[in-house]
C-alpha atoms as a PDB file:
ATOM      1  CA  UNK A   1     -70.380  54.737  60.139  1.00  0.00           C
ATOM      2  CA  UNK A   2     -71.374  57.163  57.153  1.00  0.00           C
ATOM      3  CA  UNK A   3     -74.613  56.873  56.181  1.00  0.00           C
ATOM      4  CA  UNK A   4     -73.930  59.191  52.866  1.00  0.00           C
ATOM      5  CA  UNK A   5     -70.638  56.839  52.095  1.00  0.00           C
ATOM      6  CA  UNK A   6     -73.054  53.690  52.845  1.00  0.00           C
ATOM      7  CA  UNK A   7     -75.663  54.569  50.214  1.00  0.00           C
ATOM      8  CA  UNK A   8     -73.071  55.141  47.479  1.00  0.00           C
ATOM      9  CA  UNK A   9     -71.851  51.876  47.756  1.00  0.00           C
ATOM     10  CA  UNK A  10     -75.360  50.556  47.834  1.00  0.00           C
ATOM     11  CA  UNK A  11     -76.325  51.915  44.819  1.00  0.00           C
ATOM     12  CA  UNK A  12     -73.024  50.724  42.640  1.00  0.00           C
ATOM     13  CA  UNK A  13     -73.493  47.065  43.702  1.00  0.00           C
ATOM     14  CA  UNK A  14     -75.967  44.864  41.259  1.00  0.00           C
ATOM     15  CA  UNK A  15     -76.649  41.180  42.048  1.00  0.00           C
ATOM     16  CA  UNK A  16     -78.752  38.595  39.837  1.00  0.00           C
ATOM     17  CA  UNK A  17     -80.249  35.554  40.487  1.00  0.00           C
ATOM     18  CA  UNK A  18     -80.694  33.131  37.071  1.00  0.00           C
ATOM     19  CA  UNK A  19     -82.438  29.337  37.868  1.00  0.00           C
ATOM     20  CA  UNK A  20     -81.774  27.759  34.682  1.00  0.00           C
ATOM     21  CA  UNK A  21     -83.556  24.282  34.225  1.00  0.00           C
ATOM     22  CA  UNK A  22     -82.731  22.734  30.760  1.00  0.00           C
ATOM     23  CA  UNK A  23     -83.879  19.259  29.199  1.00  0.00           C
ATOM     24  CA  UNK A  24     -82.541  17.973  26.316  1.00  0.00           C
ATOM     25  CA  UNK A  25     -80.562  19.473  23.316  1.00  0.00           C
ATOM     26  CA  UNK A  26     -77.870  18.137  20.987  1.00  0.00           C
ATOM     27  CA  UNK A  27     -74.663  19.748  20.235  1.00  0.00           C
ATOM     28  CA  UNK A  28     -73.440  22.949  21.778  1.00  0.00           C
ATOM     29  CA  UNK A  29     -77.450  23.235  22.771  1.00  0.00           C
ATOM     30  CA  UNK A  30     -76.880  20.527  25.740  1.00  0.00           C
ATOM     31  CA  UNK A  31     -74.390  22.308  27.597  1.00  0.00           C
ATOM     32  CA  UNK A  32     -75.018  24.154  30.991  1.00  0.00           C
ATOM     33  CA  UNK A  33     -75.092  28.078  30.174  1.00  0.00           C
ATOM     34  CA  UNK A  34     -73.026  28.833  33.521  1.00  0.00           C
ATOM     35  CA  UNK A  35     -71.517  32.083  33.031  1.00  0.00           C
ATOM     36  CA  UNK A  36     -73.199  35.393  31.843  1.00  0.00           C
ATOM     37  CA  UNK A  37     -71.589  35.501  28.920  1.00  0.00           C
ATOM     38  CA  UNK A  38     -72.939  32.118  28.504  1.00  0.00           C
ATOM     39  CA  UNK A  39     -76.549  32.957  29.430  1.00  0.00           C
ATOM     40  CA  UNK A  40     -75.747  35.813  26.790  1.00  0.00           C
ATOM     41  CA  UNK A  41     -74.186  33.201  23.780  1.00  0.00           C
ATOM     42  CA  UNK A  42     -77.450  31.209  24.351  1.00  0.00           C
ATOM     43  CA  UNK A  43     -80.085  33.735  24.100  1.00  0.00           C
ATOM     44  CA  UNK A  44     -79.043  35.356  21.154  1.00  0.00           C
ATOM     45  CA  UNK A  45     -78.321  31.767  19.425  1.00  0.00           C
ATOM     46  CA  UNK A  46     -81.592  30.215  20.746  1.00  0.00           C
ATOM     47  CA  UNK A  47     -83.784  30.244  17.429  1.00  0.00           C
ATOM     48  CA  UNK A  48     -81.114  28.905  15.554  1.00  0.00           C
ATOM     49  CA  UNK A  49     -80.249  26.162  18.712  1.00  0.00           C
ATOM     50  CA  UNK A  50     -83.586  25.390  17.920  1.00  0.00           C
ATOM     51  CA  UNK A  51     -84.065  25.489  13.878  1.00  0.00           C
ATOM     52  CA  UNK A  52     -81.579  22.969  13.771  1.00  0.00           C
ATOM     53  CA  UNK A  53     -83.004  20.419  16.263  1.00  0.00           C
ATOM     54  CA  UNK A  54     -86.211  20.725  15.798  1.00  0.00           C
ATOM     55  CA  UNK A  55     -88.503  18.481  18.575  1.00  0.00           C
ATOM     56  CA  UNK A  56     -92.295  18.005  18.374  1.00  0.00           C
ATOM     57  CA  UNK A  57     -94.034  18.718  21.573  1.00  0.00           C
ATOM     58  CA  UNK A  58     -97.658  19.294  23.000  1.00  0.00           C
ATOM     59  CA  UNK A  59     -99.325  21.270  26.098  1.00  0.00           C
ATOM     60  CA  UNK A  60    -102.817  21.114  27.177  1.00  0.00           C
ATOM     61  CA  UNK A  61    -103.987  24.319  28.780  1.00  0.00           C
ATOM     62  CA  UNK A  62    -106.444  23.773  31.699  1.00  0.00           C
ATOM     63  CA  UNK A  63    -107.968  26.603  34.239  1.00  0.00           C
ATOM     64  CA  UNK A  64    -106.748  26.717  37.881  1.00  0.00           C
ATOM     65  CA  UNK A  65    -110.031  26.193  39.168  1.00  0.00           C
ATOM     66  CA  UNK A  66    -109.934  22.712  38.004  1.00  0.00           C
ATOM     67  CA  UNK A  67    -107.032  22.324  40.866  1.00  0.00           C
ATOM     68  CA  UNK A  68    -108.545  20.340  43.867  1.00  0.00           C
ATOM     69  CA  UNK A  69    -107.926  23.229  46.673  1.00  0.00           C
ATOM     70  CA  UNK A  70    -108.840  26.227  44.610  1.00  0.00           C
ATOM     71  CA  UNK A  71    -111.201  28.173  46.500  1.00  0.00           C
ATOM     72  CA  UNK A  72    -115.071  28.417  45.816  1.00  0.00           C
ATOM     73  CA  UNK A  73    -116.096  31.824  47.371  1.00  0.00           C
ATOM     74  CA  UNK A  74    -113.989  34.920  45.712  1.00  0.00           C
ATOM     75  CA  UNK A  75    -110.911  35.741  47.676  1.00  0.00           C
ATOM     76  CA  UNK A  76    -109.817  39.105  48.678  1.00  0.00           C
ATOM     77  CA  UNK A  77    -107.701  39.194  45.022  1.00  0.00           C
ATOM     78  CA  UNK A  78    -111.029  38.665  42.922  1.00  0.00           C
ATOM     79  CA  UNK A  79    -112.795  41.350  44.998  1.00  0.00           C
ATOM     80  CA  UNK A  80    -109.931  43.869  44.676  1.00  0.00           C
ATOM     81  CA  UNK A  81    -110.084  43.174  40.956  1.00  0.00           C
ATOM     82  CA  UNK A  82    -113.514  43.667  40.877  1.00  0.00           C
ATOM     83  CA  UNK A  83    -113.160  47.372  42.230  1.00  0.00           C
ATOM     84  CA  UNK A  84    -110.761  47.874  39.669  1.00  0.00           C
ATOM     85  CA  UNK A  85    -111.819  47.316  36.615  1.00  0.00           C
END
């Protein structure tokens, strides 16, 4: 095996990984982006995707420590920030 021949190939292949969750949309905007050129088509034609079909929605922003199992005492994290800053 050649190492040298190995590591060129290594370094010419690129993979990408793209989870794409969509809900909703009208038109051209409902369709499954699939392709990278589709992925591409969408991104640069989201504002207008969404000018035109406009939808009203609301978030409520809440701290984590309101979650049921977050943990009371500082974990190793906090501290480490701590030193840090």
């Amino acid at each position: 095996m050649d190492v040298n021949r190995t590591i060129s190939d290594k370094k010419t292949q690129c993979e990408t990984k793209i989870v794409h969750y969509q809900r909703g949309g009208k038109g051209e905007g409902i369709a499954a982006a699939i392709s990278p050129e589709q992925v591409s088509t969408r991104l640069k034609n989201f504002a207008s995707i969404i000018q035109e079909n406009p939808v009203p929605y609301s978030v409520q922003i809440a701290s984590y420590k309101l979650l049921d199992n977050y943990p009371e005492d500082p974990t190793k994290y906090d501290i480490e920030n701590q030193k840090q800053v």
